[in-house]
C-alpha atoms as a PDB file:
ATOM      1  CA  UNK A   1     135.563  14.257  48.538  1.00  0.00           C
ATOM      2  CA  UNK A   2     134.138  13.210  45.125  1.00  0.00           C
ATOM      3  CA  UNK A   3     135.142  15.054  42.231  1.00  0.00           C
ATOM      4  CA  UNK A   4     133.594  14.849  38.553  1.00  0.00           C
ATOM      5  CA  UNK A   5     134.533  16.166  35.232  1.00  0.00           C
ATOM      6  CA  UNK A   6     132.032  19.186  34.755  1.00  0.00           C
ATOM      7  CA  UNK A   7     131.089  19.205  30.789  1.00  0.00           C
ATOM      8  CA  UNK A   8     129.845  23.238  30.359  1.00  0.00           C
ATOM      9  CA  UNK A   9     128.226  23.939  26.904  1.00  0.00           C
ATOM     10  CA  UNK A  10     129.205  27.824  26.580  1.00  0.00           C
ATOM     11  CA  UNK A  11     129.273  30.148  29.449  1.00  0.00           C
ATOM     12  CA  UNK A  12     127.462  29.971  32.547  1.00  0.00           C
ATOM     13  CA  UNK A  13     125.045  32.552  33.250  1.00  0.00           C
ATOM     14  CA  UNK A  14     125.845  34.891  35.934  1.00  0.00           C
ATOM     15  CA  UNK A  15     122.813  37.120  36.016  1.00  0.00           C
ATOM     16  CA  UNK A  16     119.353  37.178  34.708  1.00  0.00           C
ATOM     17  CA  UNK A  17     119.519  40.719  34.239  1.00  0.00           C
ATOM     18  CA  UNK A  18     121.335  41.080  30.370  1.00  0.00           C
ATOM     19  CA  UNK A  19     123.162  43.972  31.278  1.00  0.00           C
ATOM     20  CA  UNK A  20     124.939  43.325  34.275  1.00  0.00           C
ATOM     21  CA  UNK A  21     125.764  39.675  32.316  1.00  0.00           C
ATOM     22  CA  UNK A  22     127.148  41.504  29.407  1.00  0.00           C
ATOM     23  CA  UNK A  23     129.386  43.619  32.117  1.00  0.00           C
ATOM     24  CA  UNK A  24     130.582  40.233  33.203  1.00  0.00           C
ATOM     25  CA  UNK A  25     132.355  39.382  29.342  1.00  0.00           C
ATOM     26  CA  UNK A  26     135.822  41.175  29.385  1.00  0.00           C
ATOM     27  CA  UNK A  27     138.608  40.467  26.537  1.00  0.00           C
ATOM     28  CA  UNK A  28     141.460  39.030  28.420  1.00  0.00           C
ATOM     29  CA  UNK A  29     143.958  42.165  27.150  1.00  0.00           C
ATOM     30  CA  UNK A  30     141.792  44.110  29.412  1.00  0.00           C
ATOM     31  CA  UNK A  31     143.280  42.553  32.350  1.00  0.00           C
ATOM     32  CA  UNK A  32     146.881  43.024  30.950  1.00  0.00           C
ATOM     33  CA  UNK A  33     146.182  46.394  29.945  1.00  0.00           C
ATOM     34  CA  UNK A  34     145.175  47.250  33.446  1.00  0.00           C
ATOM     35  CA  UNK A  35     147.803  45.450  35.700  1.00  0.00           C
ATOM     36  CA  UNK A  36     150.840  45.538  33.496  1.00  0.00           C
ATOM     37  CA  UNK A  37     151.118  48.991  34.023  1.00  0.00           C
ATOM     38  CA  UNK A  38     150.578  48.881  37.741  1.00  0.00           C
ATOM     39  CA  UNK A  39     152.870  45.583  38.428  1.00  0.00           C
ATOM     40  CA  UNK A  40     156.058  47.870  36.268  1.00  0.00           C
ATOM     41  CA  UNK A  41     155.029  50.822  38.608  1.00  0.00           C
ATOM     42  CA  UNK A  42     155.444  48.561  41.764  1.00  0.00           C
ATOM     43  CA  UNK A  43     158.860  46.860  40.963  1.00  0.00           C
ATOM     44  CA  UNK A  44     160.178  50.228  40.063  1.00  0.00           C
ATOM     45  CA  UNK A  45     159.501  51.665  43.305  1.00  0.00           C
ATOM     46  CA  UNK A  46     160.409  48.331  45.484  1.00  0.00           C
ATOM     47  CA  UNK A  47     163.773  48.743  43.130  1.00  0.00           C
ATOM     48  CA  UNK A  48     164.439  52.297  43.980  1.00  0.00           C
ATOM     49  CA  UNK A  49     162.627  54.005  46.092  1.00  0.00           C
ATOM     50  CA  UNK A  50     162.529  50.976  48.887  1.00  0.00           C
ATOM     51  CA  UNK A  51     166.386  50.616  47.407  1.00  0.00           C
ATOM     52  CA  UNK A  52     165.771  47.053  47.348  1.00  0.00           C
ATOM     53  CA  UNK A  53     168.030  45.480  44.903  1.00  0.00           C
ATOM     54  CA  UNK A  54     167.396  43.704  41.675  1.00  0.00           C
ATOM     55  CA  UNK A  55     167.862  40.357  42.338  1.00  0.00           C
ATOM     56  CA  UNK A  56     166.195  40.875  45.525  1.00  0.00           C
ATOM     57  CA  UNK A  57     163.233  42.965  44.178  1.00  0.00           C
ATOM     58  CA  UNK A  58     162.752  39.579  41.274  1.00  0.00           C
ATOM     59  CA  UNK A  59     162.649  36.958  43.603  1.00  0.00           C
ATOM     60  CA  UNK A  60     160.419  38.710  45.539  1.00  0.00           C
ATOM     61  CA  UNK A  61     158.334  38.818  42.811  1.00  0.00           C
ATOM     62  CA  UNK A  62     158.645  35.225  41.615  1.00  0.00           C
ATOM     63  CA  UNK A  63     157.862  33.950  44.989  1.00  0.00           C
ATOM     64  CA  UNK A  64     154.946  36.352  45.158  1.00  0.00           C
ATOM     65  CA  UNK A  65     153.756  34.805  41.446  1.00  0.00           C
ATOM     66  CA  UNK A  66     154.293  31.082  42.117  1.00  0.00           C
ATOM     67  CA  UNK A  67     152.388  31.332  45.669  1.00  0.00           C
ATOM     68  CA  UNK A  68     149.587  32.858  43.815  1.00  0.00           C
ATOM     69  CA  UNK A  69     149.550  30.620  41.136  1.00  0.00           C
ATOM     70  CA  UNK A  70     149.594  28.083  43.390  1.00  0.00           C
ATOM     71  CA  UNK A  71     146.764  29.482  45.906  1.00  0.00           C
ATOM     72  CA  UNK A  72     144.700  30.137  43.070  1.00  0.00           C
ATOM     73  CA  UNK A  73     145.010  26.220  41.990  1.00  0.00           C
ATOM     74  CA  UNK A  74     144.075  24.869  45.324  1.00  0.00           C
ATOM     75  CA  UNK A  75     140.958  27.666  45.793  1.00  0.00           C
ATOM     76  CA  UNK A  76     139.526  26.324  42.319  1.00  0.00           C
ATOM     77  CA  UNK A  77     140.630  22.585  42.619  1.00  0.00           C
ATOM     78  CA  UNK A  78     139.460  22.012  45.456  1.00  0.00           C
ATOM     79  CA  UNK A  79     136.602  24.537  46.718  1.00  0.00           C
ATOM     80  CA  UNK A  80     135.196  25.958  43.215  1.00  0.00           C
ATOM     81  CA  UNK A  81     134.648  22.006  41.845  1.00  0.00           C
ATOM     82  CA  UNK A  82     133.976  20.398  45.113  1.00  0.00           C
ATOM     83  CA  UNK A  83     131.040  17.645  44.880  1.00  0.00           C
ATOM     84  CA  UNK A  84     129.217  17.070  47.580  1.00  0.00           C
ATOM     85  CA  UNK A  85     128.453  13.359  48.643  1.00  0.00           C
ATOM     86  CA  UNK A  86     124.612  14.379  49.901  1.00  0.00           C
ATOM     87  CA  UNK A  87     122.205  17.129  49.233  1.00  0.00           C
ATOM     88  CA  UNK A  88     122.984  18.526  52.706  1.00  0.00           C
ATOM     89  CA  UNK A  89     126.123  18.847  52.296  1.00  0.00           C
ATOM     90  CA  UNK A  90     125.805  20.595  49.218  1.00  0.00           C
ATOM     91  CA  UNK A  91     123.688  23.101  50.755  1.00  0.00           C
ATOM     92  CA  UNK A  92     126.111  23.408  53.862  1.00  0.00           C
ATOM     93  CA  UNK A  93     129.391  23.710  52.065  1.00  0.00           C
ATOM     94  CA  UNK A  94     129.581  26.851  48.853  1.00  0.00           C
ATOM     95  CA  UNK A  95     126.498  25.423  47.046  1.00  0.00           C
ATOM     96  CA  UNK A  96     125.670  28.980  46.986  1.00  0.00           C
ATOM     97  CA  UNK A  97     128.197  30.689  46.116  1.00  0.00           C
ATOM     98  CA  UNK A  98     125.810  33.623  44.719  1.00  0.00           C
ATOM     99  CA  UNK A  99     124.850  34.236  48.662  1.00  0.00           C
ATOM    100  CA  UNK A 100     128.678  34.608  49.322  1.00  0.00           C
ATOM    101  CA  UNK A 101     129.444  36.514  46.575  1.00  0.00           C
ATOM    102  CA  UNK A 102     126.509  38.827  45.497  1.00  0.00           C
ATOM    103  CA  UNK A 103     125.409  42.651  45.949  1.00  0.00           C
ATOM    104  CA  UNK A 104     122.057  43.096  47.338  1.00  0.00           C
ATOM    105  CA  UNK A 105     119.492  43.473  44.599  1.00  0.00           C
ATOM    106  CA  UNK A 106     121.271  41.087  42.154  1.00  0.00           C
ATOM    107  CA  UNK A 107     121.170  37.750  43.855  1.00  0.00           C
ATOM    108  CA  UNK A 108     120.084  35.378  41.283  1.00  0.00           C
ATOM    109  CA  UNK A 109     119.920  32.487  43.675  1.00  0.00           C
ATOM    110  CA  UNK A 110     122.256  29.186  43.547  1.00  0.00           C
ATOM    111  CA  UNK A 111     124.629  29.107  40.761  1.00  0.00           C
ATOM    112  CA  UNK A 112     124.419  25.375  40.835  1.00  0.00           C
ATOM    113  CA  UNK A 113     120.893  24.894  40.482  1.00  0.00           C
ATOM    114  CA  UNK A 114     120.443  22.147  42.773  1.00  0.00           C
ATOM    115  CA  UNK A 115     119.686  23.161  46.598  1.00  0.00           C
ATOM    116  CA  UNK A 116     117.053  25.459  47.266  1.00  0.00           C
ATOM    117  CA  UNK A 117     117.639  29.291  47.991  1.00  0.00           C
END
């Protein structure tokens, strides 16, 4: 595996279509603001209506943070930045990672630019 400091200038450009790229721009207090409320729901229940105790009910929860943290290193360390040694492998491995994760009617082809879709 070959791997190569990407240098982005700005933001990457999801869609050609302007409004479904301005849809993709979200203020990170969003996020908070919509799972903070739902995480405190969910350890209040595990704590009393599963009656799972406190300490119990936290280290569930750290160990269910950490192995997401680290799932979520591995995913973009090595799949998201993965450089392909040939162009054929770049078009075999997630090259096109628009094809994987797009709706029909808004592919915008290869995110990377190089292989041809």
């Amino acid at each position: 595996m070959k791997f190569e400091k990407i240098h982005n200038k700005g933001q990457a450009q999801i869609f050609k279509n302007a409004y479904l790229e301005f849809l993709t721009k979200t203020h990170p207090l969003v996020i908070w603001g919509l799972y903070l409320p739902i995480i405190a729901v969910m350890l209040y229940y595990s704590y009393s209506g599963l009656s799972i105790g406190f300490w119990k009910t936290a280290g569930i929860f750290l160990a269910g943070m950490f192995t997401w943290s680290l799932f979520e290193y591995v995913i973009h360390r090595y799949i998201f930045h993965f450089m392909a040694e040939s162009e054929r492998a770049l078009g075999s491995f997630m090259c096109c990672t628009a094809i994987i994760m797009s709706t029909p009617g808004i592919r915008s082809g290869c995110l990377c630019r190089r292989c041809p879709v």
